[in-house]
N, C-alpha and C. Protein backbone atom coordinates (compact mmCIF):
# COMPACT_ATOMS: atom_id res chain seq x y z
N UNK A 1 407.74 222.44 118.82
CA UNK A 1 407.42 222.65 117.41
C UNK A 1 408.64 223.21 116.69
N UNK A 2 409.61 222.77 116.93
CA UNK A 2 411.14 222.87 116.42
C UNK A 2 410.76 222.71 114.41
N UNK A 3 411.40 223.93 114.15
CA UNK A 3 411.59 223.64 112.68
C UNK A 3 410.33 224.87 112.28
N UNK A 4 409.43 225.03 112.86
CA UNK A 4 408.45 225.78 112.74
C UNK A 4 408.82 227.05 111.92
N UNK A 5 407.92 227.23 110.64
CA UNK A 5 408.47 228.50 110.02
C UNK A 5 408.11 229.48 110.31
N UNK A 6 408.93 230.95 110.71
CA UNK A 6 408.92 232.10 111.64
C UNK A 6 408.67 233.21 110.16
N UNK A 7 408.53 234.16 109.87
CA UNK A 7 408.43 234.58 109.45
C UNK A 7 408.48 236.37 109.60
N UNK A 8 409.56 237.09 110.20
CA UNK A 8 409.53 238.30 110.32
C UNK A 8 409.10 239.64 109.25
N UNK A 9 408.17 240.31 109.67
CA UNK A 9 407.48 241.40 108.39
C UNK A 9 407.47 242.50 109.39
N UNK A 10 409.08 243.31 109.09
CA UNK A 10 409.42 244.20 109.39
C UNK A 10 410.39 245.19 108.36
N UNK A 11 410.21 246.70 108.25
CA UNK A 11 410.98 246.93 107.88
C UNK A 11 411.39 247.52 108.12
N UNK A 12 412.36 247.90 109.71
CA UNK A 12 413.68 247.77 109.94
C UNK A 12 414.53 246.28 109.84
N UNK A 13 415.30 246.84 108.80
CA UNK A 13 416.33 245.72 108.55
C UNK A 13 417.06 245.25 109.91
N UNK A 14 417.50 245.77 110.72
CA UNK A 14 418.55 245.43 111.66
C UNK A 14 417.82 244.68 112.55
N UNK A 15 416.49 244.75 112.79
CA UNK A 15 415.77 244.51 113.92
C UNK A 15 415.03 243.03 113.30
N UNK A 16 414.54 242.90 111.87
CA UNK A 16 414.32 241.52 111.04
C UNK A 16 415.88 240.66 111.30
N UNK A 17 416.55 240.69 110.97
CA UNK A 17 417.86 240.26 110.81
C UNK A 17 418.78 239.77 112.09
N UNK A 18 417.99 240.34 112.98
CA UNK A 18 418.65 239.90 114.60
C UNK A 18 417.66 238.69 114.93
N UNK A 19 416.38 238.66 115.19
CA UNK A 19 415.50 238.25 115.05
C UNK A 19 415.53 236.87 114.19
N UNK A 20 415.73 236.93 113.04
CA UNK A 20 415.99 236.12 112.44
C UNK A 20 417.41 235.05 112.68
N UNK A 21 418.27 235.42 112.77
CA UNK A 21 419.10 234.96 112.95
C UNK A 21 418.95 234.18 114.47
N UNK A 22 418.42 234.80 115.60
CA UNK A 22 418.08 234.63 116.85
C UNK A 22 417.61 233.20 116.78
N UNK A 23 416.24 233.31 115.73
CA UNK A 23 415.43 232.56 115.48
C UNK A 23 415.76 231.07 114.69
N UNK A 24 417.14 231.47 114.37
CA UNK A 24 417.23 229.57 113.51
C UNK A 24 418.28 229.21 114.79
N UNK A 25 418.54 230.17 115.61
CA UNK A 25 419.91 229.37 116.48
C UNK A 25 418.86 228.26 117.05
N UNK A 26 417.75 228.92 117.26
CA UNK A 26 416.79 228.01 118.27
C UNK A 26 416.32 227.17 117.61
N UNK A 27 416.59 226.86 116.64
CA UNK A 27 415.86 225.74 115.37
C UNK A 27 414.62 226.03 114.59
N UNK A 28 414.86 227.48 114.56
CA UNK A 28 413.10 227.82 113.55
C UNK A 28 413.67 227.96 111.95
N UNK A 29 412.47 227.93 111.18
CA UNK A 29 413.05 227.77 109.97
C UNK A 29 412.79 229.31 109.85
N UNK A 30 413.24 229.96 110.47
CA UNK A 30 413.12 231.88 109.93
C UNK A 30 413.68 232.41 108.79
N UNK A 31 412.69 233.44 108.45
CA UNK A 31 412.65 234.52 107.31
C UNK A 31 412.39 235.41 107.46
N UNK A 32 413.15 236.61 106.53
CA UNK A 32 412.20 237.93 106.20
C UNK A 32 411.91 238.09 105.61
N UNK A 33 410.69 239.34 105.59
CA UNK A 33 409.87 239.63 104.14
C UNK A 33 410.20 241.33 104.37
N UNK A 34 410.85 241.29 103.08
CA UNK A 34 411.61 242.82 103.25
C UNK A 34 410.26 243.35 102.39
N UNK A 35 409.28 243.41 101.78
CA UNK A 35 408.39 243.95 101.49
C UNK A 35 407.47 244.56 102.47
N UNK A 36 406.44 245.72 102.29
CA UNK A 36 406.08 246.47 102.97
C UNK A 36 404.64 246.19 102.43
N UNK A 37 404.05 246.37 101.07
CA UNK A 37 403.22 246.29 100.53
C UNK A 37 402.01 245.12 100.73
N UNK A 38 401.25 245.45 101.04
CA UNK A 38 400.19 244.23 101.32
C UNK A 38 400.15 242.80 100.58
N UNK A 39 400.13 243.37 99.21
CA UNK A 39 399.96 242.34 97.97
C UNK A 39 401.27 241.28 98.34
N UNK A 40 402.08 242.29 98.89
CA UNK A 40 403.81 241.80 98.50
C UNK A 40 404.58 240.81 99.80
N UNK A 41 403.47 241.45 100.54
CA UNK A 41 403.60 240.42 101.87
C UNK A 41 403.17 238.64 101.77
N UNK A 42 402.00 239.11 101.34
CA UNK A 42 400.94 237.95 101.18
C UNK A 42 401.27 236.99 100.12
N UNK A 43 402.54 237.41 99.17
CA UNK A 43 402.48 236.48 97.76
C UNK A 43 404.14 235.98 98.67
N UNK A 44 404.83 236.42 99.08
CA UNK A 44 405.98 235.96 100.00
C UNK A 44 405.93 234.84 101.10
N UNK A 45 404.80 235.55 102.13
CA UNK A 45 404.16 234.66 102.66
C UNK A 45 403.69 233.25 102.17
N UNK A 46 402.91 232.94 101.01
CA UNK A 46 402.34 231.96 100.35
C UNK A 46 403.58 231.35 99.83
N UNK A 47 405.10 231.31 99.83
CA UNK A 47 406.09 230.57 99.24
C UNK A 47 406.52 230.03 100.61
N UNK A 48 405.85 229.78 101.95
CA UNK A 48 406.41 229.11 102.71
C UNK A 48 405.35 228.30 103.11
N UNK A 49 405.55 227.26 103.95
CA UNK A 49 404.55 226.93 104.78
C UNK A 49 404.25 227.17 106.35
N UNK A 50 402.89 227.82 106.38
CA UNK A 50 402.37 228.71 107.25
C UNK A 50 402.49 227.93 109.05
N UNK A 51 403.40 229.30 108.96
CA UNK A 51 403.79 228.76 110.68
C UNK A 51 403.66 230.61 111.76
N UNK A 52 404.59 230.96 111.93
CA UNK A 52 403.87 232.26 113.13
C UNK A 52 404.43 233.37 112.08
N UNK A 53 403.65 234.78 111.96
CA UNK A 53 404.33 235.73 111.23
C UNK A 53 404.77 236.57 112.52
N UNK A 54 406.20 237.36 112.31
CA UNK A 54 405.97 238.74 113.49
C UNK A 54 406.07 239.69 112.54
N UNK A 55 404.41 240.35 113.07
CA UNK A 55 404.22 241.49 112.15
C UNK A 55 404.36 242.79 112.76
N UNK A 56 405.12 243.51 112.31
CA UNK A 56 405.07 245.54 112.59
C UNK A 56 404.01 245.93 112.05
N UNK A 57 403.44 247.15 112.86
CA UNK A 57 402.66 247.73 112.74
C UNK A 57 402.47 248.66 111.73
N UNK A 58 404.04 249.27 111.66
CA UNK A 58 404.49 250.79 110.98
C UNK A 58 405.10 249.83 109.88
N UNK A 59 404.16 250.09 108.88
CA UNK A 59 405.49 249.35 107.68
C UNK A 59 405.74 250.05 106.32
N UNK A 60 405.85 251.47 106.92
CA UNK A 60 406.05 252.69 106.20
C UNK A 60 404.33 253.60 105.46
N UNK A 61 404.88 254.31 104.36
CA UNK A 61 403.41 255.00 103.78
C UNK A 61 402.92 253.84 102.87
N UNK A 62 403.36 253.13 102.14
CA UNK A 62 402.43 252.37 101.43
C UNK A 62 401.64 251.60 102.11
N UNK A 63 401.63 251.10 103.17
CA UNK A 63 400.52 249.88 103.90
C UNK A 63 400.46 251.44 105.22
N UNK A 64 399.00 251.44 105.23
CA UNK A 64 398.09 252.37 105.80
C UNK A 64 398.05 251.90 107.32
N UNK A 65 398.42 250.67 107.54
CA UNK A 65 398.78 250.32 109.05
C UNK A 65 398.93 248.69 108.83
N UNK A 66 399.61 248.27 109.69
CA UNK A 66 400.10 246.57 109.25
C UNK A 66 398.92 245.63 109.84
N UNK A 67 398.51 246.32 110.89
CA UNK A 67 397.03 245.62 111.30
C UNK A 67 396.36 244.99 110.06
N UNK A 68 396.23 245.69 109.14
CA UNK A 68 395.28 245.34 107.69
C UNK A 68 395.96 243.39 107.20
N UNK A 69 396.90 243.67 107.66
CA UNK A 69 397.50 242.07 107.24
C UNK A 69 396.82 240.88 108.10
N UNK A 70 396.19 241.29 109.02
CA UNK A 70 395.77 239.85 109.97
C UNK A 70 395.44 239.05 109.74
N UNK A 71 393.80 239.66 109.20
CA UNK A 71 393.24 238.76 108.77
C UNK A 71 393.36 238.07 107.64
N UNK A 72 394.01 238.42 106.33
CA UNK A 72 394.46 237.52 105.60
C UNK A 72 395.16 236.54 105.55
N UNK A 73 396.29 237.07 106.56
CA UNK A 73 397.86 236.09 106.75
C UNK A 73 396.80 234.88 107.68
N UNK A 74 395.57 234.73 108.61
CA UNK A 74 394.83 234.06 109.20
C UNK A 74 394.42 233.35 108.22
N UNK A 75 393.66 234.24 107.51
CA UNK A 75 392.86 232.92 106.38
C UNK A 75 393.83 232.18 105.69
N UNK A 76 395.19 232.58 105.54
CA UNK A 76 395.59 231.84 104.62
C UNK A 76 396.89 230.42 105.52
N UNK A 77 396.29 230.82 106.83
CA UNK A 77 396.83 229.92 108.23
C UNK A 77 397.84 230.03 108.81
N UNK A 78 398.36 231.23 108.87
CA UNK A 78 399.58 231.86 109.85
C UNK A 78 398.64 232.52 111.11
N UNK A 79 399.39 232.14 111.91
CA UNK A 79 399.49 232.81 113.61
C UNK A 79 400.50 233.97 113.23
N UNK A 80 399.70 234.79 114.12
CA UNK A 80 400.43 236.32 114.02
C UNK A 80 401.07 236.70 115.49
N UNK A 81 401.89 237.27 115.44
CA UNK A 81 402.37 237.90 116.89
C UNK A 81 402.60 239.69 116.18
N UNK A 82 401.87 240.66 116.73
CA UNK A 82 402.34 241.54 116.80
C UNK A 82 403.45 242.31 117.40
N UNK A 83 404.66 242.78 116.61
CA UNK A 83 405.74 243.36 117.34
C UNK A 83 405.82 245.07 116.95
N UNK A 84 405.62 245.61 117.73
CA UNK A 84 405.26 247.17 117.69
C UNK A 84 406.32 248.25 118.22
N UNK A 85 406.80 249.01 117.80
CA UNK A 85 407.33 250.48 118.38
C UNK A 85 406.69 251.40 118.89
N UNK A 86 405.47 251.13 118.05
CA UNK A 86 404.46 252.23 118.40
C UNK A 86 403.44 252.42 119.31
N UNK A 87 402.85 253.42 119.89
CA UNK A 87 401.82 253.37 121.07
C UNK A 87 400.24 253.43 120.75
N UNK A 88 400.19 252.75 119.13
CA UNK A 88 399.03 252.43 118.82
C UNK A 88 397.95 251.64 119.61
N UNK A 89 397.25 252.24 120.56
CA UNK A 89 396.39 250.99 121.30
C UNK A 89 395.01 250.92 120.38
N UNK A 90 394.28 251.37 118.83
CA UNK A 90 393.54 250.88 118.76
C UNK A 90 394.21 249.99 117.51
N UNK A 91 395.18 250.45 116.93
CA UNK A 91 395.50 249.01 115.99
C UNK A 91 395.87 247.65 116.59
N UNK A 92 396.59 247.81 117.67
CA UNK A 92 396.66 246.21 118.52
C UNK A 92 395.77 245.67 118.79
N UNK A 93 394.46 246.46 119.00
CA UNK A 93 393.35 246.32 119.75
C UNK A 93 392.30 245.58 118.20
N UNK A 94 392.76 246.51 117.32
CA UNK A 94 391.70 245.69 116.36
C UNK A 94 392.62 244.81 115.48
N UNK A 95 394.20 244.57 115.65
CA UNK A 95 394.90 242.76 115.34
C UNK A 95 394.60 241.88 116.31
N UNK A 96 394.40 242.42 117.33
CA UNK A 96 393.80 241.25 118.53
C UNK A 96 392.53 240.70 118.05
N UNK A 97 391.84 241.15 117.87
CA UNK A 97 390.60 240.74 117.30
C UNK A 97 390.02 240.47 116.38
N UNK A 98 390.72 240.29 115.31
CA UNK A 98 390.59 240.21 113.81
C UNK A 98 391.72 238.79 114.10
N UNK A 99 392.12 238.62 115.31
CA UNK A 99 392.44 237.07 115.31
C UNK A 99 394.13 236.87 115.79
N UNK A 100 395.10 238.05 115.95
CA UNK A 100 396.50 237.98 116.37
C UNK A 100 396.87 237.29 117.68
N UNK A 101 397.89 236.34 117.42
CA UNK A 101 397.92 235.44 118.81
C UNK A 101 398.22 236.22 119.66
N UNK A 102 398.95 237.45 119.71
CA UNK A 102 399.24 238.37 121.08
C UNK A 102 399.96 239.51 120.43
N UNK A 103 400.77 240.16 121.36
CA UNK A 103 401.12 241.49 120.83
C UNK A 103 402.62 241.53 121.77
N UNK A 104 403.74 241.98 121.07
CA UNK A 104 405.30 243.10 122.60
C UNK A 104 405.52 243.93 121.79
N UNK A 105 406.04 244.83 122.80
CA UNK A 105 406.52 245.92 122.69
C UNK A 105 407.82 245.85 122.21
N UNK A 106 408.43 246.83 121.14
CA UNK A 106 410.10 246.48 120.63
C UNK A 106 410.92 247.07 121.82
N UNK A 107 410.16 247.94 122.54
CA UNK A 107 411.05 248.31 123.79
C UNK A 107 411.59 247.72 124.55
N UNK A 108 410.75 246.29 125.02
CA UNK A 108 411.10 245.19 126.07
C UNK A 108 412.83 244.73 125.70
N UNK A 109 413.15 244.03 126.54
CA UNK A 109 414.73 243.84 126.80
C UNK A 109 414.62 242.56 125.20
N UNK A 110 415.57 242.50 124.55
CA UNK A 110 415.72 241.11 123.47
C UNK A 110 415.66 239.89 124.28
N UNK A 111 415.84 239.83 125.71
CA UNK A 111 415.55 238.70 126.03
C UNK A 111 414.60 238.21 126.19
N UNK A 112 413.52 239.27 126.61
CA UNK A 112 411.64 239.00 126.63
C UNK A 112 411.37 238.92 125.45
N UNK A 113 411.61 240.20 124.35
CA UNK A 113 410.82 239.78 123.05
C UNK A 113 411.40 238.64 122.52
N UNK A 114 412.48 238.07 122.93
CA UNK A 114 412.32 236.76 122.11
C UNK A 114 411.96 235.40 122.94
N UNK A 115 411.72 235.66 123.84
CA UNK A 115 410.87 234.62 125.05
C UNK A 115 409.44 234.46 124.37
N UNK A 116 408.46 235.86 124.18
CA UNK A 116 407.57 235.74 123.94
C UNK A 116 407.42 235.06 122.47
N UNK A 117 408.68 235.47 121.74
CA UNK A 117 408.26 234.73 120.23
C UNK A 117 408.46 233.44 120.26
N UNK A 118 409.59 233.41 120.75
CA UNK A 118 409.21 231.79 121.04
C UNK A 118 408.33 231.02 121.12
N UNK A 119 407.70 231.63 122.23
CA UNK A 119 406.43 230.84 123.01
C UNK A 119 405.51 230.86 121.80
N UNK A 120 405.21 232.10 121.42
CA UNK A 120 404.18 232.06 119.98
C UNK A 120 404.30 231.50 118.83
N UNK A 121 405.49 231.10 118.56
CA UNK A 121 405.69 230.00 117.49
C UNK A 121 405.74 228.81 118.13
N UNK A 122 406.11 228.78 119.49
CA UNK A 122 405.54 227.11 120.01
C UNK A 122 404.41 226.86 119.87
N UNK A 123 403.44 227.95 119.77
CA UNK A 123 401.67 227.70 120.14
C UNK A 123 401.18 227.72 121.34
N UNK A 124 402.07 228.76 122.37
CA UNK A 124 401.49 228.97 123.81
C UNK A 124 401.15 230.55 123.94
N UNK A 125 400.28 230.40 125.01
CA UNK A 125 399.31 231.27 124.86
C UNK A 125 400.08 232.67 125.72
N UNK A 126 400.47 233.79 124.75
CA UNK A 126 401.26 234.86 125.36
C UNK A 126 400.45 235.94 125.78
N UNK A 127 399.14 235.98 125.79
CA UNK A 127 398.06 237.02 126.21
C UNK A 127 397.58 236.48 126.68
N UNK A 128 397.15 237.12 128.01
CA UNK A 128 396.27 236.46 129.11
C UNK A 128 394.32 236.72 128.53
N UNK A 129 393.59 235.63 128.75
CA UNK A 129 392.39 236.37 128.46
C UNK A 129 391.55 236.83 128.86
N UNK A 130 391.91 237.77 129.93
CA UNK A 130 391.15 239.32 130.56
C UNK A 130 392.16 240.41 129.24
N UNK A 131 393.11 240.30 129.11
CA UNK A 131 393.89 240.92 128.06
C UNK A 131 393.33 241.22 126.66
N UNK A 132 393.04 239.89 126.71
CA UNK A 132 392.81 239.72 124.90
C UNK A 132 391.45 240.29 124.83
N UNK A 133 390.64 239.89 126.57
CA UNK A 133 388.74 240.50 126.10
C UNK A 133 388.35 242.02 125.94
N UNK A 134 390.29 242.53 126.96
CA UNK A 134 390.01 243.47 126.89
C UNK A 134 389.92 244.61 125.31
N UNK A 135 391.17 244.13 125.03
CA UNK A 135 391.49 244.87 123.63
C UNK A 135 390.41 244.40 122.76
N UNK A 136 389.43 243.07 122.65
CA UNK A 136 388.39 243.39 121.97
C UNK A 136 387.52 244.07 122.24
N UNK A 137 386.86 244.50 123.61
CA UNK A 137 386.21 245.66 123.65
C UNK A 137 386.56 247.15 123.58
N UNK A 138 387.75 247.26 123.62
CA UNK A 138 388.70 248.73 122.87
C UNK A 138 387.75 248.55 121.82
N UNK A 139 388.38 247.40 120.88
CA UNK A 139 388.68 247.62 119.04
C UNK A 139 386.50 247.84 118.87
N UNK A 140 385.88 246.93 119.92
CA UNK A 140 384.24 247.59 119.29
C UNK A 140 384.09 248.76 119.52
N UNK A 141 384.46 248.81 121.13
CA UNK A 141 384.22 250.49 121.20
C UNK A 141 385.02 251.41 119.66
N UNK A 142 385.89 251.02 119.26
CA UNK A 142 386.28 252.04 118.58
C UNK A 142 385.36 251.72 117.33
N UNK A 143 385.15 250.28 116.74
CA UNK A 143 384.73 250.39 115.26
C UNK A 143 383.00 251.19 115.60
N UNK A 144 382.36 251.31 116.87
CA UNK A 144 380.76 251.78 116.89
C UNK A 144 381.15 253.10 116.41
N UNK A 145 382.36 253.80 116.85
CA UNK A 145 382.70 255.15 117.22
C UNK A 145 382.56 255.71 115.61
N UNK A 146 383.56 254.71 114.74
CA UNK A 146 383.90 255.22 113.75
C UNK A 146 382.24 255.10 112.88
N UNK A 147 381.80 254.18 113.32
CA UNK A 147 380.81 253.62 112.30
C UNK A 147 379.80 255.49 112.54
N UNK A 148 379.85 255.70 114.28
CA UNK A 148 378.87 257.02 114.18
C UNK A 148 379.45 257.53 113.35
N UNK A 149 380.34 258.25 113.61
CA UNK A 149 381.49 259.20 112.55
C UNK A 149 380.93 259.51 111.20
N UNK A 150 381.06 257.90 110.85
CA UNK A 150 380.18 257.76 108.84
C UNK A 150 379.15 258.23 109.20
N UNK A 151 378.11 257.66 110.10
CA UNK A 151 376.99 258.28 109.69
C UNK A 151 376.55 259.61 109.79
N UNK A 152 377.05 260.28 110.26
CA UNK A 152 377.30 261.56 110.85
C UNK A 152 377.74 262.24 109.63
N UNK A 153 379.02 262.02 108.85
CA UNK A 153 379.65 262.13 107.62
C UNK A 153 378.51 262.20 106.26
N UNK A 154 377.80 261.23 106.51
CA UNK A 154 377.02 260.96 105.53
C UNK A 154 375.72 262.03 105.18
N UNK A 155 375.34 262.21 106.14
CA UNK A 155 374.38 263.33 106.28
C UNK A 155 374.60 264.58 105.43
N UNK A 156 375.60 264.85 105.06
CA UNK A 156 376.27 266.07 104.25
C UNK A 156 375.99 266.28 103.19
N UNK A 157 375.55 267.29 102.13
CA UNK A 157 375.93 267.56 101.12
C UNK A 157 377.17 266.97 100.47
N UNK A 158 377.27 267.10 98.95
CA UNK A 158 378.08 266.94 98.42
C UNK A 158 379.36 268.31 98.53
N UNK A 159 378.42 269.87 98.57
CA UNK A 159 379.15 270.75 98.95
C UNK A 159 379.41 271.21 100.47
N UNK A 160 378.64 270.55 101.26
CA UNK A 160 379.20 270.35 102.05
C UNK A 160 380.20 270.14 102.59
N UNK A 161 380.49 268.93 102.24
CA UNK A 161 381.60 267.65 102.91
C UNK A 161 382.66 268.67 101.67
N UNK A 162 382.73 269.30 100.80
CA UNK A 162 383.68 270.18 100.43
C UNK A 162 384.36 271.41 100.92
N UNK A 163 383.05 271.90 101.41
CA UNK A 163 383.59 273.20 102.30
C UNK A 163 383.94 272.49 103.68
N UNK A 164 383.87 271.67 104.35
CA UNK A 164 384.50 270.85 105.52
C UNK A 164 385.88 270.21 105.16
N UNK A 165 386.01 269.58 104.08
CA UNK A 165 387.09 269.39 103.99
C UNK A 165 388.25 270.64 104.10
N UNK A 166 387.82 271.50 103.46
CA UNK A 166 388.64 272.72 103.28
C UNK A 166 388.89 273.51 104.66
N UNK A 167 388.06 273.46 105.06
CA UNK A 167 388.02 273.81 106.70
C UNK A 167 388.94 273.16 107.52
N UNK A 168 389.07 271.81 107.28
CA UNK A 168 390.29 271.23 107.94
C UNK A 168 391.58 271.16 107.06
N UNK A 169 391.89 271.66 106.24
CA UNK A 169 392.93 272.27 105.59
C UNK A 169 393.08 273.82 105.98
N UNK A 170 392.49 274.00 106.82
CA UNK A 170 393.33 275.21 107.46
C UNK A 170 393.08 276.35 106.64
N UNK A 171 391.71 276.29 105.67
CA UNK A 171 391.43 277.36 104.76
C UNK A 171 390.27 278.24 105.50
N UNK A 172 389.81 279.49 105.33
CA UNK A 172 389.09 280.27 106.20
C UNK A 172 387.82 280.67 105.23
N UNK A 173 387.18 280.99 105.66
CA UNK A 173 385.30 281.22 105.07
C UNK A 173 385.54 281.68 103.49
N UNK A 174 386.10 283.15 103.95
CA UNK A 174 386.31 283.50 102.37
C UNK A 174 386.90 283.69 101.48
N UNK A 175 387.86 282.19 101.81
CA UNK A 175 388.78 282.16 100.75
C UNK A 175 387.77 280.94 99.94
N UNK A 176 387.08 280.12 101.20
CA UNK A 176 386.38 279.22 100.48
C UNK A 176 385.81 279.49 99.24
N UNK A 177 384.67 280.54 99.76
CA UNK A 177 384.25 281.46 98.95
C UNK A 177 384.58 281.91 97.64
N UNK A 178 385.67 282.65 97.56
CA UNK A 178 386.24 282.91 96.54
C UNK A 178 386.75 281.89 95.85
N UNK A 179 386.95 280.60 96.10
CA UNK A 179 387.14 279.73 95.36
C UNK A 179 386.09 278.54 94.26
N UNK A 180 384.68 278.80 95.67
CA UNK A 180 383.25 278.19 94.93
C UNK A 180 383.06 279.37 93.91
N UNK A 181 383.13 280.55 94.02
CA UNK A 181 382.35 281.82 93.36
C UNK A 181 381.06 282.10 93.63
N UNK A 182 380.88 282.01 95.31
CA UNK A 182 379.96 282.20 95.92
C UNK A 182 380.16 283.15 96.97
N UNK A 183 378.90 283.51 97.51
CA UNK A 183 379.37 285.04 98.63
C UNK A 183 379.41 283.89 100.19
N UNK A 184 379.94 285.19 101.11
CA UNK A 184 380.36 284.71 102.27
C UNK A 184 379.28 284.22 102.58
N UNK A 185 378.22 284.74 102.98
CA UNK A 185 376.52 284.65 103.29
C UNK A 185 376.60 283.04 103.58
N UNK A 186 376.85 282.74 101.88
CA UNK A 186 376.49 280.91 101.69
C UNK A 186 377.66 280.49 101.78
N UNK A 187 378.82 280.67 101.89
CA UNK A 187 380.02 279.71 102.79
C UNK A 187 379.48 279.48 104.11
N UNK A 188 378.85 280.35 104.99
CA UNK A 188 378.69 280.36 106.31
C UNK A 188 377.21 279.76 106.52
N UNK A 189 376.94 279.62 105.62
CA UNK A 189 375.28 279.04 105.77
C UNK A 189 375.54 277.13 105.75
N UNK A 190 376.49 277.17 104.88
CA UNK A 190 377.15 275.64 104.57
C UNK A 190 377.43 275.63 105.60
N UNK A 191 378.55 276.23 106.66
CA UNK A 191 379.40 275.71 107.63
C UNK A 191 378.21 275.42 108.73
N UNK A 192 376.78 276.24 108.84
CA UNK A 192 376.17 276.14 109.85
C UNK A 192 375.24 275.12 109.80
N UNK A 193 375.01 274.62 108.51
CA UNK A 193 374.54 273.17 108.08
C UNK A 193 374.94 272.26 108.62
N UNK A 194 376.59 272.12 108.47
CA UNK A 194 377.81 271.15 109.10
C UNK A 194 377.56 270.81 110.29
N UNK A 195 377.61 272.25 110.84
CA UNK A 195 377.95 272.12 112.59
C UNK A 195 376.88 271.06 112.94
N UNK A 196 375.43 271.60 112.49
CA UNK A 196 373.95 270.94 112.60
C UNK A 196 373.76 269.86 112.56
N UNK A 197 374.50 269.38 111.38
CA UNK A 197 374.47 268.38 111.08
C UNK A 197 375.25 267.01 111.57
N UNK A 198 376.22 267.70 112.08
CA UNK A 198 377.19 266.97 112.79
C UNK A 198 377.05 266.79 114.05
N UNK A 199 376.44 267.61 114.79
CA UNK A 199 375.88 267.63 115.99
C UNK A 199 376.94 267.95 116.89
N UNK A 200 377.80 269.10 116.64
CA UNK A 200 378.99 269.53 117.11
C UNK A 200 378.58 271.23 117.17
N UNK A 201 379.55 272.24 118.01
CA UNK A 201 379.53 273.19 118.69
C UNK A 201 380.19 274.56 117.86
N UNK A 202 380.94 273.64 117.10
CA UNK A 202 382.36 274.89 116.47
C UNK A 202 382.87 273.78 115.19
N UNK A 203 383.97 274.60 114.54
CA UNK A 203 384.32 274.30 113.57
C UNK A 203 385.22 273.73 113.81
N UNK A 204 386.09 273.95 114.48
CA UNK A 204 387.40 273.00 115.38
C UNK A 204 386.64 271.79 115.73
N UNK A 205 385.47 271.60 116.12
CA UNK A 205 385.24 270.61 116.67
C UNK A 205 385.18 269.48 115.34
N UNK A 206 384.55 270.26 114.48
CA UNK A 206 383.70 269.52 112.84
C UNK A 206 385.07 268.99 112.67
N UNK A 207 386.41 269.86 112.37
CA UNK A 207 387.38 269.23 111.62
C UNK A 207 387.69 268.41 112.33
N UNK A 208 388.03 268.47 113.68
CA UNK A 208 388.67 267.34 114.72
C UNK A 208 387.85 265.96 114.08
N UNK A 209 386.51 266.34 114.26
CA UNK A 209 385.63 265.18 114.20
C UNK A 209 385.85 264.17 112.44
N UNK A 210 386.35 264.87 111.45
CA UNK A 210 386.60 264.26 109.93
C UNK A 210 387.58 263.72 109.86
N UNK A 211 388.66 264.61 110.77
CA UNK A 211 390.31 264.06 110.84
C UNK A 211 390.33 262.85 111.35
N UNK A 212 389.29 262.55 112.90
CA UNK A 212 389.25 261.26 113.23
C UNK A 212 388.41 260.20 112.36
N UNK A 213 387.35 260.63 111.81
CA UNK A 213 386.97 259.67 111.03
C UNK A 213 387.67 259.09 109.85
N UNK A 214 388.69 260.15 108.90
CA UNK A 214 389.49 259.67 108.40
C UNK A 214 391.10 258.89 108.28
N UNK A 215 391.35 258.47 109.82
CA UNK A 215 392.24 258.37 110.17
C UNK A 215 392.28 256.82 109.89
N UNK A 216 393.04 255.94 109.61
CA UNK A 216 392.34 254.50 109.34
C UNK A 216 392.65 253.12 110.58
């Protein structure tokens, strides 16, 4: 599938740019998309015709994790290969399954990661599938996890889920307090709502438990 358009969505420059270049010696029609931004990916993307993207994971603070690109760059008929730095196993786990032809590590030697891209812009299959079944049962196990989380979340007051938030900001009973203009009594009556409600032991546990639910 010589000519095939490659499409690198990374932003380290040095690491797009090797890659790329790598990539037309071998006869691909390669690019980068120096954008980071979701919108900005996807309108870049749409000025080529859809052949393999290699997408990063980390593509700074504006895109909340690069996973979020899969399934679009899919619908709109790019094959994805994930290329990662990071030791994210539930975002690979839920681009695997939201449809990514496979996943390497940026650690591997340049001669593997570009073996494997290869192969993935040829259209051969770089994840084995005990691999691929596995990371989809990661990514359910994780979306049931999160889904408890909400519901768990949900159960709360409105002042609730306020004095919890604050709690995991590292703020203490009665400062809360002094900030609702309420006595300690009912800061601590809220927090024991929480715990209850959350079905957790301690307050370390409550925040642990929001931090992960809000994590994306």
């Amino acid at each position: 599938m010589r000519g095939r358009t490659v499409l690198v969505v990374d932003d380290h420059e040095l690491v797009r740019t090797i890659l790329v270049l790598a990539l037309r010696t071998r006869g691909f029609d390669a690019h980068h998309v120096s954008a980071t931004r979701k919108e900005d990916v996807l309108r870049e993307a749409g000025e080529h015709a859809p052949g393999l993207v290699l997408l990063d994971l980390d593509l700074g603070r504006e895109v909340a994790g690069g996973e979020q690109l899969v399934r679009p760059l899919r619908a709109a008929g790019w094959s994805v290969l994930i290329v990662t730095a990071g030791r994210d196993g539930p975002a690979v786990a839920r681009a695997v399954a939201d449809g990514a032809h496979g996943w390497v590590h940026k650690t591997e030697s340049f001669e593997h990661l570009l073996h494997v891209v290869v192969a993935a812009a040829e259209g051969r299959e770089v994840l084995s599938p005990a691999a691929r079944a596995e990371l989809v049962r990661l990514h359910q196990r994780d979306a049931a996890r999160k889904k408890d989380l909400t519901t768990r979340l949900d159960r709360l007051s409105v002042r609730e889920r306020e004095v919890l938030d604050r709690l995991a900001e590292g703020r203490q009973a009665v400062t809360i307090a002094d900030e609702f203009g309420v006595s300690l009594a009912t800061v601590r009556a809220h927090i024991r709502s929480v715990l209850m409600k959350l079905q957790v032991g301690s307050q370390l546990a409550a925040v642990a438990l929001v931090n992960e639910a809000d994590r994306p």
